[in-house]
PDB file of N, CA and C in Angstrom:
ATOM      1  N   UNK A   1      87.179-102.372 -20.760  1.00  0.00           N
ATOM      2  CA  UNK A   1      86.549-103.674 -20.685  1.00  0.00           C
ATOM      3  C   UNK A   1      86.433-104.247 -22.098  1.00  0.00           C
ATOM      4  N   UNK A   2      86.662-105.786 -21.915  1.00  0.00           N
ATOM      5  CA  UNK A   2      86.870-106.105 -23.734  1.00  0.00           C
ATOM      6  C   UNK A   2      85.546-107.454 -23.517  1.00  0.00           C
ATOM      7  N   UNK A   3      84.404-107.180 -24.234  1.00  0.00           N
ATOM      8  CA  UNK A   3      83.103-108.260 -24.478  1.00  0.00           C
ATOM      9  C   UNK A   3      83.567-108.736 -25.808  1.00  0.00           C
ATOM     10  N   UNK A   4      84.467-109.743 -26.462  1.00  0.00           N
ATOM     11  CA  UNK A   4      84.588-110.282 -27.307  1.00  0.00           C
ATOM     12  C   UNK A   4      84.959-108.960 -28.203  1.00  0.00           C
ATOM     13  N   UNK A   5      84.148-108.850 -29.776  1.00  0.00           N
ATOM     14  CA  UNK A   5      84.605-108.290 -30.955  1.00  0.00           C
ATOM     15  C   UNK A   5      83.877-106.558 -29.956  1.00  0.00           C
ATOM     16  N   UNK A   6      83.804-106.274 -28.709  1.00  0.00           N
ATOM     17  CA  UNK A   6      83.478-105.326 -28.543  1.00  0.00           C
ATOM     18  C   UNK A   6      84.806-104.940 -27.798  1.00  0.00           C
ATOM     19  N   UNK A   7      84.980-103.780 -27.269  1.00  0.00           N
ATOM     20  CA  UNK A   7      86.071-102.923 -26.383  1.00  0.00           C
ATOM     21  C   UNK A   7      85.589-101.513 -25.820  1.00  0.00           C
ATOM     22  N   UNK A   8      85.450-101.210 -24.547  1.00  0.00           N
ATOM     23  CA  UNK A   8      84.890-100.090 -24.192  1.00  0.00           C
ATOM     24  C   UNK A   8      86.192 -99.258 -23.275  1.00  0.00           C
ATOM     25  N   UNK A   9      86.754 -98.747 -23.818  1.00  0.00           N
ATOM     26  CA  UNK A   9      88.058 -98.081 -23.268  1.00  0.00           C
ATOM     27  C   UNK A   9      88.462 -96.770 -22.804  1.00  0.00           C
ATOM     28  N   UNK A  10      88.174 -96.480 -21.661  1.00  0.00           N
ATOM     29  CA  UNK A  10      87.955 -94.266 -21.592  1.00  0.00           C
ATOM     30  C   UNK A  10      89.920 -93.906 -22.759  1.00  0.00           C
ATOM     31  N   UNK A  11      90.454 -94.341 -22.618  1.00  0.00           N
ATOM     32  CA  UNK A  11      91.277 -94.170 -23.846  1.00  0.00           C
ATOM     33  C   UNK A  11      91.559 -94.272 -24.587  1.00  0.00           C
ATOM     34  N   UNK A  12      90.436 -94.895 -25.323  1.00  0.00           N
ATOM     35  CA  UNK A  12      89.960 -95.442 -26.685  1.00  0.00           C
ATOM     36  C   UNK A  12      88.827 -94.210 -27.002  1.00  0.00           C
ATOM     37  N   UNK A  13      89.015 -93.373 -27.797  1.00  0.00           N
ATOM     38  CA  UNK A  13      87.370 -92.993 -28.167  1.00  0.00           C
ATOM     39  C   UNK A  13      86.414 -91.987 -27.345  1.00  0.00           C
ATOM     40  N   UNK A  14      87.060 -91.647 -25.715  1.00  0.00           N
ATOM     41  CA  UNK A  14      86.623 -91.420 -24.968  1.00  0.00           C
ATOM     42  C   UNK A  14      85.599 -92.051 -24.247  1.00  0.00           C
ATOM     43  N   UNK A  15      85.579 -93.961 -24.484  1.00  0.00           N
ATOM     44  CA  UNK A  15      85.062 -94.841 -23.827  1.00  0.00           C
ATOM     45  C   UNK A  15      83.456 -95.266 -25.247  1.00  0.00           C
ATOM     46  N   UNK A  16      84.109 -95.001 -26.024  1.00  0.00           N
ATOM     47  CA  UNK A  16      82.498 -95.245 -27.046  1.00  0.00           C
ATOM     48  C   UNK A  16      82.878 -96.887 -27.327  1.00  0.00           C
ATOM     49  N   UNK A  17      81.831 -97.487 -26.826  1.00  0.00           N
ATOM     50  CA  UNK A  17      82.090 -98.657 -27.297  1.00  0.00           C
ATOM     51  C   UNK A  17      82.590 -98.924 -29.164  1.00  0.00           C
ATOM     52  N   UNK A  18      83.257 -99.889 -29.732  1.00  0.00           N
ATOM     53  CA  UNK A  18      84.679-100.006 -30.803  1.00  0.00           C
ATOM     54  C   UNK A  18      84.666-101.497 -31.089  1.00  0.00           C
ATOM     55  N   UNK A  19      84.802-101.843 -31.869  1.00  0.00           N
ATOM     56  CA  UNK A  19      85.624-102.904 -32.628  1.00  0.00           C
ATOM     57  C   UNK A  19      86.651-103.528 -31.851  1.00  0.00           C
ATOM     58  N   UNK A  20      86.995-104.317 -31.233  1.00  0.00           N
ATOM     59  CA  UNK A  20      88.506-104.635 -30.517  1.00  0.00           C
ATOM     60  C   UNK A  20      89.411-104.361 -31.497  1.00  0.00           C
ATOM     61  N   UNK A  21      90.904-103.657 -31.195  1.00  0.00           N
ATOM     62  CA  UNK A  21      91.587-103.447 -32.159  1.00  0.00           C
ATOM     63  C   UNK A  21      91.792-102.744 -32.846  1.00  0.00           C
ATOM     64  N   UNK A  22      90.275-101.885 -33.006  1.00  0.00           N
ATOM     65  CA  UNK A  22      90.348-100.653 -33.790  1.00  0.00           C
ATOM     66  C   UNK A  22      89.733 -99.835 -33.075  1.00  0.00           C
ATOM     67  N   UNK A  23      89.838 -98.430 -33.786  1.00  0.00           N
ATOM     68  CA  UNK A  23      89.192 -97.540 -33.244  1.00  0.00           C
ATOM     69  C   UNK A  23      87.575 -97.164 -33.891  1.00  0.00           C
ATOM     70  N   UNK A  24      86.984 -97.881 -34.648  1.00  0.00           N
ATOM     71  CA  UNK A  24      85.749 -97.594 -35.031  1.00  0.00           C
ATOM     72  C   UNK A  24      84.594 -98.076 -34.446  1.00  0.00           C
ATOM     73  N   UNK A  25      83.811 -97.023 -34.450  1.00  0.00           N
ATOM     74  CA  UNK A  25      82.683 -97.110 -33.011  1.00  0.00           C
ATOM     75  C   UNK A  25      81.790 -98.289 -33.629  1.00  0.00           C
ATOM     76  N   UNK A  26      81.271 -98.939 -32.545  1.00  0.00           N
ATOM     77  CA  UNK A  26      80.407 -99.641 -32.855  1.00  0.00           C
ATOM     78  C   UNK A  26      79.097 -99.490 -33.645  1.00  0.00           C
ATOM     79  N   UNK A  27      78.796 -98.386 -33.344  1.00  0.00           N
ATOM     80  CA  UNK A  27      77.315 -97.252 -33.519  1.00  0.00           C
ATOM     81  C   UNK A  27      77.436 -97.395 -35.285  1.00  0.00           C
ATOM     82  N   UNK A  28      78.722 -97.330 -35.690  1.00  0.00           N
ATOM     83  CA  UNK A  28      78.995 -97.040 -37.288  1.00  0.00           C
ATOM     84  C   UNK A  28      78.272 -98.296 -37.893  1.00  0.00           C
ATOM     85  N   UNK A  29      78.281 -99.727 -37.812  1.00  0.00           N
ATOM     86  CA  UNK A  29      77.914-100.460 -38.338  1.00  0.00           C
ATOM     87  C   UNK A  29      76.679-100.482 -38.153  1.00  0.00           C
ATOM     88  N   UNK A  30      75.593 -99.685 -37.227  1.00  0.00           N
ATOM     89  CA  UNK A  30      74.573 -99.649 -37.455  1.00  0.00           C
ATOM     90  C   UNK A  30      73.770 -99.034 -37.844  1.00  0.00           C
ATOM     91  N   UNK A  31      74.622 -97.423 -38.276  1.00  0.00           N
ATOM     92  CA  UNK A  31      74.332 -96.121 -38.789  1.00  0.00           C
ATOM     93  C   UNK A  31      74.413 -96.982 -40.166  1.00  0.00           C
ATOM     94  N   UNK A  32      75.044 -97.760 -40.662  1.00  0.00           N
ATOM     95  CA  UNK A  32      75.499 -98.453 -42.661  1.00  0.00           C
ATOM     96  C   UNK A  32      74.531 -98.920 -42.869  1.00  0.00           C
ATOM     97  N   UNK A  33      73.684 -99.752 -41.300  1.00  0.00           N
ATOM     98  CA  UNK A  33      71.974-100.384 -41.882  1.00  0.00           C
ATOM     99  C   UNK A  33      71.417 -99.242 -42.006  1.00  0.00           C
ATOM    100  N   UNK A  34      70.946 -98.351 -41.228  1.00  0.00           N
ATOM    101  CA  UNK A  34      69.849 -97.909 -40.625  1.00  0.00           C
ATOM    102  C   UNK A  34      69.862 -96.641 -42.561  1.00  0.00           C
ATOM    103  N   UNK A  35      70.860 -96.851 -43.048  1.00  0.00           N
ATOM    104  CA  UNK A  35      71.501 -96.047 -44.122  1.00  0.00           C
ATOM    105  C   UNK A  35      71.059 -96.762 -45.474  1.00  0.00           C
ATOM    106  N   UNK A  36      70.887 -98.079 -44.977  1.00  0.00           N
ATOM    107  CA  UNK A  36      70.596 -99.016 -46.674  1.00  0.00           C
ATOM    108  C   UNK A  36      71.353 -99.783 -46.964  1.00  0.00           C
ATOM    109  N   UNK A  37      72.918 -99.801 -46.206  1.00  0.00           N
ATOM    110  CA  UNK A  37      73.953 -99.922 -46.443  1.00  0.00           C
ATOM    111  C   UNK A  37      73.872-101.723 -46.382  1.00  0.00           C
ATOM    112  N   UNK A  38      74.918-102.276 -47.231  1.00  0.00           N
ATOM    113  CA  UNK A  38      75.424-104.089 -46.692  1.00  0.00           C
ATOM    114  C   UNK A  38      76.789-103.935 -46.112  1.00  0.00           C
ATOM    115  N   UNK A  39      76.602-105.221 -45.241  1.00  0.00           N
ATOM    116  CA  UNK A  39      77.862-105.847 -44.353  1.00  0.00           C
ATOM    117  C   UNK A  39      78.889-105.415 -45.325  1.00  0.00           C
ATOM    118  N   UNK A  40      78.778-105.735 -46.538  1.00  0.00           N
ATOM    119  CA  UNK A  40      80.122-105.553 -47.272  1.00  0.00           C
ATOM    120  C   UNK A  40      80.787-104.209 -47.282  1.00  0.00           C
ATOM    121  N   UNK A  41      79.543-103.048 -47.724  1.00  0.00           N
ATOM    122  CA  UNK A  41      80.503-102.180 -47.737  1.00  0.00           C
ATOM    123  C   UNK A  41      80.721-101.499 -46.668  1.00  0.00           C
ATOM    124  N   UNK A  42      80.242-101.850 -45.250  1.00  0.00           N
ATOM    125  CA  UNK A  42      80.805-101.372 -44.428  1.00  0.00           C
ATOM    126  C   UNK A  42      82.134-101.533 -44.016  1.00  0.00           C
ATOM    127  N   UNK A  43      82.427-102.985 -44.190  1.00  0.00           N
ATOM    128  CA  UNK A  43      83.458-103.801 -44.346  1.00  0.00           C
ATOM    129  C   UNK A  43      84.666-103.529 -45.132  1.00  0.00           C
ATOM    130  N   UNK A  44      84.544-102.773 -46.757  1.00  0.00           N
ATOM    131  CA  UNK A  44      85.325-102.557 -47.530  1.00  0.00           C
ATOM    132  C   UNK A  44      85.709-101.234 -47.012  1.00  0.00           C
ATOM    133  N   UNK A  45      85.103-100.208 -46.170  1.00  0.00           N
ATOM    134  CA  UNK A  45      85.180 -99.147 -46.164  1.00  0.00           C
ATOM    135  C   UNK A  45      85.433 -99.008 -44.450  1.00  0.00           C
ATOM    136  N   UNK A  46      85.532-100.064 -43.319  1.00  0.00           N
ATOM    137  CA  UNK A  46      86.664-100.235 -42.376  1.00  0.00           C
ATOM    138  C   UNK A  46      87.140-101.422 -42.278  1.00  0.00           C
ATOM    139  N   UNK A  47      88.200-101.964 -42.985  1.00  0.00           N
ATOM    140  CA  UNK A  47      89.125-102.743 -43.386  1.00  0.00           C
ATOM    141  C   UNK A  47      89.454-103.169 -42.011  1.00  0.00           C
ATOM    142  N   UNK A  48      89.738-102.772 -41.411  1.00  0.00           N
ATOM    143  CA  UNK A  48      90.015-102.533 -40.049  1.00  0.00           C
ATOM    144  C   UNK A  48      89.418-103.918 -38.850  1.00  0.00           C
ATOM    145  N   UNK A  49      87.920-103.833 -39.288  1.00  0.00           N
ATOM    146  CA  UNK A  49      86.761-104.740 -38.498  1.00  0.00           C
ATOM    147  C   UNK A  49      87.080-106.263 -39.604  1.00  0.00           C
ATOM    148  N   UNK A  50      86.996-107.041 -39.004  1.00  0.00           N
ATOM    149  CA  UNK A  50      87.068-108.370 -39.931  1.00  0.00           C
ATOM    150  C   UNK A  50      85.025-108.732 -39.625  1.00  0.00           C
ATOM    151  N   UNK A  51      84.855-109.553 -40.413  1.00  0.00           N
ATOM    152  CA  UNK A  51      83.568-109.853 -40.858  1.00  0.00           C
ATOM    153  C   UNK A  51      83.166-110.968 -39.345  1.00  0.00           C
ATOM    154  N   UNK A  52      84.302-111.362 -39.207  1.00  0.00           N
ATOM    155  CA  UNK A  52      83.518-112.576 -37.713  1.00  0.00           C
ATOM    156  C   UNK A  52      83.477-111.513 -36.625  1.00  0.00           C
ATOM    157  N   UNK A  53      84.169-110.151 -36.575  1.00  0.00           N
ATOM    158  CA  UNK A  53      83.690-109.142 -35.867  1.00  0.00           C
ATOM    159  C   UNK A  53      82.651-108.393 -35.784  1.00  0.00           C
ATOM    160  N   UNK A  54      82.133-108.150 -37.217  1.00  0.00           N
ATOM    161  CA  UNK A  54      81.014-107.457 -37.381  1.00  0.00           C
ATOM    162  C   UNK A  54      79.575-108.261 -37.024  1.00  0.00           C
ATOM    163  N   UNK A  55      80.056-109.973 -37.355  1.00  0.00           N
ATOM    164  CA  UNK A  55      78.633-110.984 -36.798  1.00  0.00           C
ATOM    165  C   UNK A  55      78.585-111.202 -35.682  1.00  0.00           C
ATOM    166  N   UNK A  56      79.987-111.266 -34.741  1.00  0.00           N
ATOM    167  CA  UNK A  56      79.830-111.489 -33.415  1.00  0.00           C
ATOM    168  C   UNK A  56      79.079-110.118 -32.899  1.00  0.00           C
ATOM    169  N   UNK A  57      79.258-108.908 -33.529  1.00  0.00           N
ATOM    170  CA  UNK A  57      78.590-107.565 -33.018  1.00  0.00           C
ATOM    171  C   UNK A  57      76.608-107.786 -33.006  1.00  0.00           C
ATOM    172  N   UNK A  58      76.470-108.149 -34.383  1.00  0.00           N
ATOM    173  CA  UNK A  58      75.049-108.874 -34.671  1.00  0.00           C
ATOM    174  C   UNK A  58      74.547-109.466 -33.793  1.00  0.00           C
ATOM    175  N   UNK A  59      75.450-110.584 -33.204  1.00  0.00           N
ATOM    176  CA  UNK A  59      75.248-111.761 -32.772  1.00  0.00           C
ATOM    177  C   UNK A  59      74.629-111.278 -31.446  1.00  0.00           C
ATOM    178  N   UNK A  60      75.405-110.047 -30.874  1.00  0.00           N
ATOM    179  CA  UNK A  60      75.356-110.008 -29.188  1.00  0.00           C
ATOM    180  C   UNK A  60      74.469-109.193 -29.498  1.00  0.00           C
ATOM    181  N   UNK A  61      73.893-107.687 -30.424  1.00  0.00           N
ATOM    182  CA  UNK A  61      72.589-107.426 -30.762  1.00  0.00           C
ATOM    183  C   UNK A  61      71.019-108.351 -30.777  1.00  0.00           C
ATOM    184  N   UNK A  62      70.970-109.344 -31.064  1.00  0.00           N
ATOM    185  CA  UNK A  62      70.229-110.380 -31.149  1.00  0.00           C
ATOM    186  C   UNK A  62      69.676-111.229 -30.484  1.00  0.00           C
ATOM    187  N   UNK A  63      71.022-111.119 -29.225  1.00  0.00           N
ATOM    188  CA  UNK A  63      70.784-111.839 -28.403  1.00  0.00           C
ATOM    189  C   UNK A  63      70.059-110.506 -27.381  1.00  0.00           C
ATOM    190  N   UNK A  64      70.712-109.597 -27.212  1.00  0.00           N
ATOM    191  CA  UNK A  64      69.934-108.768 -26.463  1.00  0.00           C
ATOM    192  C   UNK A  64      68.548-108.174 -26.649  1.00  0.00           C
ATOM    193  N   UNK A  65      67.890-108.246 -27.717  1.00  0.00           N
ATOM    194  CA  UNK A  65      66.928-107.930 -28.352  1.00  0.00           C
ATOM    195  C   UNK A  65      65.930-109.231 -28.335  1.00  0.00           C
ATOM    196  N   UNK A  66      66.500-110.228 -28.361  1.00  0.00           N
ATOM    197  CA  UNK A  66      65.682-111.370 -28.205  1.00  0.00           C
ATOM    198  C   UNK A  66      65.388-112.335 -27.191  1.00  0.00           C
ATOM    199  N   UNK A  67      65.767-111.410 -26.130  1.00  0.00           N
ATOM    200  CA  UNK A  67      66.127-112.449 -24.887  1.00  0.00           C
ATOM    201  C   UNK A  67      65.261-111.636 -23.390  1.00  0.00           C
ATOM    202  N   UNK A  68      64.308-112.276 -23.283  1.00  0.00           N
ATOM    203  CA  UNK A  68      63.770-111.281 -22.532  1.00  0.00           C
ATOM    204  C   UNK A  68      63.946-111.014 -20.656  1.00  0.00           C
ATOM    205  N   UNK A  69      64.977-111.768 -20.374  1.00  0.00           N
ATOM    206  CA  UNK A  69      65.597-111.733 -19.234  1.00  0.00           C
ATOM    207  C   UNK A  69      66.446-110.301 -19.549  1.00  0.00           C
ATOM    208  N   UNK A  70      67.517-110.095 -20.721  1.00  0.00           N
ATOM    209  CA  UNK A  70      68.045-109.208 -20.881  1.00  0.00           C
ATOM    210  C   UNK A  70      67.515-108.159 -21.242  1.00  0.00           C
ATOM    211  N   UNK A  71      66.361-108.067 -22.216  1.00  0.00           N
ATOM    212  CA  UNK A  71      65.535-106.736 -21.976  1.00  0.00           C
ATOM    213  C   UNK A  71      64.872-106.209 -20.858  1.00  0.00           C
ATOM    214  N   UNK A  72      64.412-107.220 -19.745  1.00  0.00           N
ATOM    215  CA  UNK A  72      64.050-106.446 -18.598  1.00  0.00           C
ATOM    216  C   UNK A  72      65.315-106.090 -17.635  1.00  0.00           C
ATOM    217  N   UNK A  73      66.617-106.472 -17.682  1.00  0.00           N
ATOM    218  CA  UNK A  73      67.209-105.839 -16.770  1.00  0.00           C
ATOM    219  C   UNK A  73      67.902-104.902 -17.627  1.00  0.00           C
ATOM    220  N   UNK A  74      67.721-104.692 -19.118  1.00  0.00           N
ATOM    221  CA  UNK A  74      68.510-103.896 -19.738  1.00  0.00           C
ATOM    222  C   UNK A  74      67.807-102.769 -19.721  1.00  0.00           C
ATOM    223  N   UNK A  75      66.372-102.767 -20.740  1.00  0.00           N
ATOM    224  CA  UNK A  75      65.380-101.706 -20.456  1.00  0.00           C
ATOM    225  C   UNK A  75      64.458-101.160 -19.694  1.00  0.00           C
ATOM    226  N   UNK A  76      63.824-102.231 -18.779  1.00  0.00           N
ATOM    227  CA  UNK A  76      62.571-102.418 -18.138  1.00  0.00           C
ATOM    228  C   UNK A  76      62.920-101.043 -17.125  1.00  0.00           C
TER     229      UNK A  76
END
């Protein structure tokens, strides 16, 4: 299944949600915050993800986190 700059593929990764296009998990760009890390050098260091990929990733974070129709059928 492809959600924009996302891709969830059982032959991709063994289905870990990814980057479209590439093979780097999504989880990575948030392990680079949760690390100290900036957009950039996650960026310099998977060349791979382009930067309107990594905000559209943000973007759909944000929205799920801030939207409380989607937190109750996501978490509730």
């Amino acid at each position: 299944m492809k959600y924009g700059a996302v891709t969830i593929d059982p032959e991709t990764m063994g289905g870990t949600p990814v980057f479209t296009g590439t093979r780097v998990p999504i989880q990575t760009l948030f392990d680079y915050f949760e690390g100290g890390e900036m957009l950039e050098e996650f960026l310099d260091d998977f060349p791979s993800v382009t930067k309107t990929q990594a905000i559209a990733v943000l973007e759909m974070a944000k929205k799920t986190i801030t939207t409380e129709k989607v937190l109750n059928e996501t978490f509730a």
